[in-house]
Protein backbone atom coordinates (compact mmCIF):
# COMPACT_ATOMS: atom_id res chain seq x y z
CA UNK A 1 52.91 128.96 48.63
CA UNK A 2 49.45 127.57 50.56
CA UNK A 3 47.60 130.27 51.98
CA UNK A 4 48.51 129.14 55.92
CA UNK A 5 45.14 130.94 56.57
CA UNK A 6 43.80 128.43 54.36
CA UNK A 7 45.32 125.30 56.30
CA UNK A 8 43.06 126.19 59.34
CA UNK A 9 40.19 126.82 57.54
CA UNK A 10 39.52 130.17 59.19
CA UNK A 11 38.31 132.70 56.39
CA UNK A 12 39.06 136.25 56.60
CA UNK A 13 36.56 138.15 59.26
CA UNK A 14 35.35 141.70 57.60
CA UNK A 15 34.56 143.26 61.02
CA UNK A 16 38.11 144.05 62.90
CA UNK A 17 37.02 142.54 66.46
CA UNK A 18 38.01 144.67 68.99
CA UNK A 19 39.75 147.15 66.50
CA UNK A 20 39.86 149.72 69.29
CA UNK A 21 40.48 147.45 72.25
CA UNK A 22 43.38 145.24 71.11
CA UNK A 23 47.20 146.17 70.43
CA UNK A 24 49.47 143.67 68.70
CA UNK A 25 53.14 143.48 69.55
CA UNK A 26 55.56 142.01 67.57
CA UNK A 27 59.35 141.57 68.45
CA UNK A 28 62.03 141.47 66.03
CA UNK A 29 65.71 142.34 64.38
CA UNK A 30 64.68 142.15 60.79
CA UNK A 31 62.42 143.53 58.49
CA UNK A 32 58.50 142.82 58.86
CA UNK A 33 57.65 141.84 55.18
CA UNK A 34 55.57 139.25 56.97
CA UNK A 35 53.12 141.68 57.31
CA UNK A 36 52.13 142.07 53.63
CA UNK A 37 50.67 138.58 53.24
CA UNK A 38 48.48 139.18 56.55
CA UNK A 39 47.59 143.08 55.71
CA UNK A 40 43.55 141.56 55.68
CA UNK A 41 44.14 140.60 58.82
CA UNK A 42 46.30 142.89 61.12
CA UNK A 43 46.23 146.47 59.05
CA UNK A 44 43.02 147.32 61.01
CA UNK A 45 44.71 147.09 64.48
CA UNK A 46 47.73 149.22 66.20
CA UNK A 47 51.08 147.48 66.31
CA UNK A 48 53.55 147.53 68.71
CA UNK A 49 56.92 147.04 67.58
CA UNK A 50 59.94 146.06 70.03
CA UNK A 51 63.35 146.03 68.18
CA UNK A 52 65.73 143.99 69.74
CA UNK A 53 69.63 144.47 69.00
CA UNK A 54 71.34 147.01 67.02
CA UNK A 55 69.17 150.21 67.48
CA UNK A 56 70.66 151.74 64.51
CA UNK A 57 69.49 149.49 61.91
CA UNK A 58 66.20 150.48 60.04
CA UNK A 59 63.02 148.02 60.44
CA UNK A 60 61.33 148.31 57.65
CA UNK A 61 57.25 148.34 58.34
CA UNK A 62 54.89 147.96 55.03
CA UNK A 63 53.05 151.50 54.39
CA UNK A 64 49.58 151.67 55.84
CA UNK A 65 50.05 150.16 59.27
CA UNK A 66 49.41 151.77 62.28
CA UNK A 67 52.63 151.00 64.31
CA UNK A 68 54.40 152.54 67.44
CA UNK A 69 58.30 151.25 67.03
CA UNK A 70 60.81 151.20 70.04
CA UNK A 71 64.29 150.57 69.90
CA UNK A 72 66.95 149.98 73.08
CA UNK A 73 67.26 153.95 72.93
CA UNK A 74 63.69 154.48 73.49
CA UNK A 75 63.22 151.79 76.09
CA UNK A 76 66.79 153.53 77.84
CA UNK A 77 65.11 157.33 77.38
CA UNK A 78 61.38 155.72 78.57
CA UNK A 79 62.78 153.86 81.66
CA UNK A 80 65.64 155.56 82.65
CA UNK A 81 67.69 153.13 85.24
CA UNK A 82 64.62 150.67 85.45
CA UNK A 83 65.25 149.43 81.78
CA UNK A 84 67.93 147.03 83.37
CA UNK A 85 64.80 144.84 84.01
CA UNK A 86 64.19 144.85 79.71
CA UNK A 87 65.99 141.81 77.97
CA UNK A 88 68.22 142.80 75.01
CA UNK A 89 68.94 140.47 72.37
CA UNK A 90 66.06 138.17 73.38
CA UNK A 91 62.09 138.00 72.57
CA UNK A 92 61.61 138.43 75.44
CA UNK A 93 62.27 142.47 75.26
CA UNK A 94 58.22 142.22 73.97
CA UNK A 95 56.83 142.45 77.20
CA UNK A 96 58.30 146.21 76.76
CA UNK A 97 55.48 146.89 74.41
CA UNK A 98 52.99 145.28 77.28
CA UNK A 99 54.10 148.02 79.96
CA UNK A 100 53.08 150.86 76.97
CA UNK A 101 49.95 149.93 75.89
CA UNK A 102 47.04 151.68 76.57
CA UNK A 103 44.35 148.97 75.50
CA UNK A 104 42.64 146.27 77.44
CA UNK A 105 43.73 143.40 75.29
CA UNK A 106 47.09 142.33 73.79
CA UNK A 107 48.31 139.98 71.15
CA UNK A 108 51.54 138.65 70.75
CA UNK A 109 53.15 137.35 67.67
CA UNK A 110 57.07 136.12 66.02
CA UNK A 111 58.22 137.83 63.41
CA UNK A 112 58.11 134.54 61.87
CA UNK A 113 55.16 133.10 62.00
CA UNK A 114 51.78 133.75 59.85
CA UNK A 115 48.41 134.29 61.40
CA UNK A 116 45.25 132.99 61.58
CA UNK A 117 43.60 135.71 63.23
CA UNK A 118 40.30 134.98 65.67
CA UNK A 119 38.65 136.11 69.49
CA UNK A 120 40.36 134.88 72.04
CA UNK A 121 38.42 136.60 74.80
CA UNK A 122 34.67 135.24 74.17
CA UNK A 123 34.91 131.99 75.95
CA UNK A 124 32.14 130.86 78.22
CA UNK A 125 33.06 130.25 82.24
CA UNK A 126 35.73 131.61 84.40
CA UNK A 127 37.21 135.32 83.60
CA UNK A 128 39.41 134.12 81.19
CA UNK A 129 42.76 136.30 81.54
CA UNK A 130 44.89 134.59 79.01
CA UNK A 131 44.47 132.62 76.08
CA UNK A 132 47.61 130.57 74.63
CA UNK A 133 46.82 129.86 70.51
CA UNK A 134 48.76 126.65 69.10
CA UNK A 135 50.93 126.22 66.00
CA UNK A 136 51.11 124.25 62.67
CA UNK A 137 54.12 123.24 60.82
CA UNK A 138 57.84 123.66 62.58
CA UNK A 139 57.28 122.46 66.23
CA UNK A 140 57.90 125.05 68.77
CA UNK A 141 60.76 122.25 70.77
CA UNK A 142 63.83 122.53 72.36
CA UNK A 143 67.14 122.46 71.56
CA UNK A 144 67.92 118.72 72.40
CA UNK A 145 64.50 117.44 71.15
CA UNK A 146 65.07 119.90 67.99
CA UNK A 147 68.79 117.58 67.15
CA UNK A 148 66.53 114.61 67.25
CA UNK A 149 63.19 115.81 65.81
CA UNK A 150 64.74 118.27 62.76
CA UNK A 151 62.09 117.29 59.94
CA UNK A 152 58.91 116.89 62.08
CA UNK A 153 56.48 118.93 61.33
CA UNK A 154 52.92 119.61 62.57
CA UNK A 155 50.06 119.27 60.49
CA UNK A 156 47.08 118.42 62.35
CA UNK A 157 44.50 121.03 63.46
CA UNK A 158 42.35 120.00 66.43
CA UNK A 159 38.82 122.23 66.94
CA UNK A 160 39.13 122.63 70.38
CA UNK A 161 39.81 125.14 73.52
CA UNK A 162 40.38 123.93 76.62
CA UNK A 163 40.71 125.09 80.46
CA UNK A 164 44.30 124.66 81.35
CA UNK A 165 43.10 122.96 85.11
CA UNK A 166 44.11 124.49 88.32
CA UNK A 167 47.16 123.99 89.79
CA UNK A 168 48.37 122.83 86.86
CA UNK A 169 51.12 124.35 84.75
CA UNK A 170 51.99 124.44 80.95
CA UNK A 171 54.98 125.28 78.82
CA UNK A 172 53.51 129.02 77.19
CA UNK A 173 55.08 130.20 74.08
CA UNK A 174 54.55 133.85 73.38
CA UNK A 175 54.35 133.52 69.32
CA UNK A 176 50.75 133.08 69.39
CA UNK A 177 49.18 134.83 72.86
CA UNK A 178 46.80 136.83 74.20
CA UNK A 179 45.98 138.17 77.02
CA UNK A 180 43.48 140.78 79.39
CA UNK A 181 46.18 143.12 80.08
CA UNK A 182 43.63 144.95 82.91
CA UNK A 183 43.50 141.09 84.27
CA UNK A 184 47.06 139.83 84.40
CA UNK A 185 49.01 142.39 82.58
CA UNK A 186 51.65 143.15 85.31
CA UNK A 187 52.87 139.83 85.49
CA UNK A 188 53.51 139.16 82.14
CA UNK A 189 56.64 139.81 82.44
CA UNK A 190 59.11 137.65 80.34
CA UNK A 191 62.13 137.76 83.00
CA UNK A 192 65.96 138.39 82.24
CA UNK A 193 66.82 136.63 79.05
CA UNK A 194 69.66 137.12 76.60
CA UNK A 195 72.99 139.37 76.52
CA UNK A 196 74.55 139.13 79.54
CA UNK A 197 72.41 136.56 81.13
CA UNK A 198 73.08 132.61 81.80
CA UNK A 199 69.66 131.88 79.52
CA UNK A 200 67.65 132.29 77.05
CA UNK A 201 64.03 131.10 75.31
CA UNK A 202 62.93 130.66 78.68
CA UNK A 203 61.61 133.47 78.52
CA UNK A 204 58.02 133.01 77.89
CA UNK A 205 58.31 129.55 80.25
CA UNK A 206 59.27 131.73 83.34
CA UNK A 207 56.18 133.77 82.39
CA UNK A 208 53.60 131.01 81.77
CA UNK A 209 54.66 129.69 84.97
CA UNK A 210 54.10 132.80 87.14
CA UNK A 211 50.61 133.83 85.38
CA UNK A 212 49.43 130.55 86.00
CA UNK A 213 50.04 130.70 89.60
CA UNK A 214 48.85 133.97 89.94
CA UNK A 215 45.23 133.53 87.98
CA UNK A 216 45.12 130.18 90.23
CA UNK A 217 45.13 132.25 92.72
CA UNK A 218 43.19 135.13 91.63
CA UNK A 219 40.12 132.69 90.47
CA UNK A 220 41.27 133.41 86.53
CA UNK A 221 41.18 131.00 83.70
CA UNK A 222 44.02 130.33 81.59
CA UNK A 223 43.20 128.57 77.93
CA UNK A 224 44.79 126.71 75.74
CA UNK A 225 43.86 125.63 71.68
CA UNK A 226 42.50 127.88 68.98
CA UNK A 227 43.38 129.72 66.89
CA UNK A 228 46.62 128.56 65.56
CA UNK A 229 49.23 130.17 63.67
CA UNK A 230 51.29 128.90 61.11
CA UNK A 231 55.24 128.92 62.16
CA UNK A 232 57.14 129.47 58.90
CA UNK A 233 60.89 129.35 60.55
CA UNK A 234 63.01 126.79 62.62
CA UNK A 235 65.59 128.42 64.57
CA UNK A 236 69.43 126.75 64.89
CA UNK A 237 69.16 124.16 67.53
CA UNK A 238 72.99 124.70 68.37
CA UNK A 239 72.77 128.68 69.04
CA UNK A 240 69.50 127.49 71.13
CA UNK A 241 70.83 124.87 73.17
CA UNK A 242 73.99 127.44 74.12
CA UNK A 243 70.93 129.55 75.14
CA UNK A 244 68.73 126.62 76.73
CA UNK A 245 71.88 124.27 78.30
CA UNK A 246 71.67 126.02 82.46
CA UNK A 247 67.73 126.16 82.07
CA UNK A 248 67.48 122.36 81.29
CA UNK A 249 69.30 121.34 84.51
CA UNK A 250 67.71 124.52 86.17
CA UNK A 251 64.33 123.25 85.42
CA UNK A 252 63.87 120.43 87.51
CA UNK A 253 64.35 122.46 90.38
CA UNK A 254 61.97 125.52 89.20
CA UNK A 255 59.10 123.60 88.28
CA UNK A 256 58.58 121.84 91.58
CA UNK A 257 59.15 125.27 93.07
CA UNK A 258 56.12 126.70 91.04
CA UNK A 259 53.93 123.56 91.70
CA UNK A 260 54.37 124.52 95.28
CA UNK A 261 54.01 128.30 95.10
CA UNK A 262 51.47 129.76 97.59
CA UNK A 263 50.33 132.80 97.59
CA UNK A 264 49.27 134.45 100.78
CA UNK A 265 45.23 135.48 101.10
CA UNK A 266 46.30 139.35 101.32
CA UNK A 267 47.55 139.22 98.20
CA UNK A 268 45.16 140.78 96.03
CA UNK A 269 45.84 142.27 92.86
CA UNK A 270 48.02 141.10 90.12
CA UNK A 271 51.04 143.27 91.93
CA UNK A 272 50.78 142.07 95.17
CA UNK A 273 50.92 138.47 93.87
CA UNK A 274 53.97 139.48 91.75
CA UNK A 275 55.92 140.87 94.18
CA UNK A 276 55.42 137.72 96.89
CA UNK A 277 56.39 135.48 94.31
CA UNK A 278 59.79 137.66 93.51
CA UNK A 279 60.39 137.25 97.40
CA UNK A 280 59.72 133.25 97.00
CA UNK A 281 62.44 133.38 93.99
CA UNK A 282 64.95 134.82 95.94
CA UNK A 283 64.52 132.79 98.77
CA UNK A 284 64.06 129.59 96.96
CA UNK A 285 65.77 129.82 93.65
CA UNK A 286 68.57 131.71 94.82
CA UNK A 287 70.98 129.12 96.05
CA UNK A 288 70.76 127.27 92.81
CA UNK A 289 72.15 130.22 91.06
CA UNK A 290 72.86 133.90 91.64
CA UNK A 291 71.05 134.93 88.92
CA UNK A 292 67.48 134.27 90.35
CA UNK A 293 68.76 136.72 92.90
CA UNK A 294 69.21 139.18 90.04
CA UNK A 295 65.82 137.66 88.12
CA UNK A 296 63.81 138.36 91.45
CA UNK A 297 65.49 141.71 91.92
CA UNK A 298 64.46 142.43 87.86
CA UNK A 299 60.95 141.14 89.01
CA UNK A 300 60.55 143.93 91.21
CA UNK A 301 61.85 146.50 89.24
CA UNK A 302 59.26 145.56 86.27
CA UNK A 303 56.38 145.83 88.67
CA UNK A 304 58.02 149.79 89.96
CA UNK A 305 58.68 150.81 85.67
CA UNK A 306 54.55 148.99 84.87
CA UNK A 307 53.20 151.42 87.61
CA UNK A 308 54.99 154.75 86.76
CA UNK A 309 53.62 154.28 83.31
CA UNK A 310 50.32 152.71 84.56
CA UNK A 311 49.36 154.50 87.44
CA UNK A 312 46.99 153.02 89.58
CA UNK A 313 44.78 155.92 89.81
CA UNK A 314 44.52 156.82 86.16
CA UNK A 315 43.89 153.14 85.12
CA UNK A 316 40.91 153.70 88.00
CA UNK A 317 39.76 156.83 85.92
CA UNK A 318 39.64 154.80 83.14
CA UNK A 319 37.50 152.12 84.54
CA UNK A 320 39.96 149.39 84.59
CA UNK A 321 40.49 147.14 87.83
């Protein structure tokens, strides 16, 4: 097999950057053998580990990694009642290991995808709160353009970041993110996907579209390029369009509602933001389906569960925002 490092042309950087600043959460329901290939890479930094499904099965982690591992027990026992607001059998139960990290920075990979590890934070310009890496090899589509697209395949690498403009959104996909988790942590929240919910894979959509609202507001730059990752794995397009189907129709409506989203000037901090825009959701969203009513409800509830275990004043003491 080509090194996928090797089809970026990105060599292997000896220094860990930001070794003590950066946690890397990974979601999954299988074994992380992925791991071993990329050991020059990620051993140096602290996983997070969110296992989705069964919470009895063992996920084997190669020896010598630094790793936290949380299963739906531990996310039940952590939360208590507010762990209704946690997807289960989705991806989206990551953002789980966002609301228990203790660094400043976090990166997100799939379980199936190899990396190409690089900064994301040292960009010149605006505060840059979030930085969305791109892919090579099996196209991140879906389901409907998956059914007509099955054997495309990406292979070209373009040098380049870019500043995702203002007031303009973009379809995020969390298997190659980062972001300033002091900066825009809070609302990275990756909704209500998955069992007993009406969608799923939407989940890190409904998220990109919310951050990007809320750093347009905030005066926070979102970007989009390097460094890619190398995505090893196409999922069924017929399990994902029984996921996808509502949130195709769904989506004409949602965009325009985000394109018009205004936040109010006493709105703040990443919190107060979060919590006006659940209020929008229920107002707006809610008579296209009851389950924005339950999303926006699940909106608030993730903001109550991120500041019990991030208390305002202790992330003061610490010297964060």
């Amino acid at each position: 097999m080509v090194d996928p490092a090797n089809t970026v042309g990105l060599p292997v950087n000896p220094t860990p950057l930001l070794k003590d600043e950066l946690d890397i959460v990974i979601p999954t329901i299988r074994n992380l053998d992925f791991l071993e290939m990329w050991r020059p890479f990620l051993q140096p930094y602290h996983l997070i580990i969110v296992q989705d499904g069964d919470p009895t099965k063992k996920i084997h982690v190669p020896e010598g990694y630094d790793y936290e591992l949380y299963n739906r027990n531990d996310i039940n026992r952590i939360l208590g009642p507010k762990a209704s607001c946690i997807s289960f059998k989705d991806s989206a139960c990551r953002c789980f290991g966002y609301m228990v990290s203790k660094k400043k920075y976090i990166f997100t990979i799939d379980d199936d995808c190899f990396v190409s590890f690089q900064i994301f934070f040292l960009r010149e310009g605006v505060t840059t709160a979030v930085s969305h890496g791109l892919w090579l090899n099996i196209p991140d589509y879906d389901a409907p353009t998956q059914l007509v697209k099955p054997k495309e395949r990406n292979t070209r690498y373009v040098d380049a970041v870019m500043t995702i403009p203002k007031g303009t959104l973009f379809p995020m996909c969390g298997m190659n993110l980062a972001f300033d988790r002091d900066l825009i942590g809070p609302a990275m929240y990756f909704g209500l996907m998955g069992d007993g919910q009406p969608i799923g894979r939407y989940d890190d959509m409904w998220a990109g579209w919310c951050i990007k609202v809320i750093c347009d507001h905030l005066g926070l730059g979102v970007k989009t390029g390097l460094p890619y990752i190398y995505h090893s794995k196409a999922s069924n397009p017929f399990v994902n369009l029984k996921k996808e189907y509502k949130g195709i129709f769904w989506q004409e409506e949602i965009i325009p509602f985000f394109q018009n989203a205004k936040l109010s000037k006493e709105a703040t901090t990443v919190q107060q933001c979060y919590i006006e825009l659940s209020k929008m959701v229920k107002e707006k969203l809610s008579s296209l389906d009851p389950y924005f009513d339950k999303l926006a409800d699940a909106m608030v509830t993730w903001i109550e569960a991120w500041d019990e275990l991030n208390p305002p004043a202790a992330a003061a003491a610490n010297g964060k925002a």
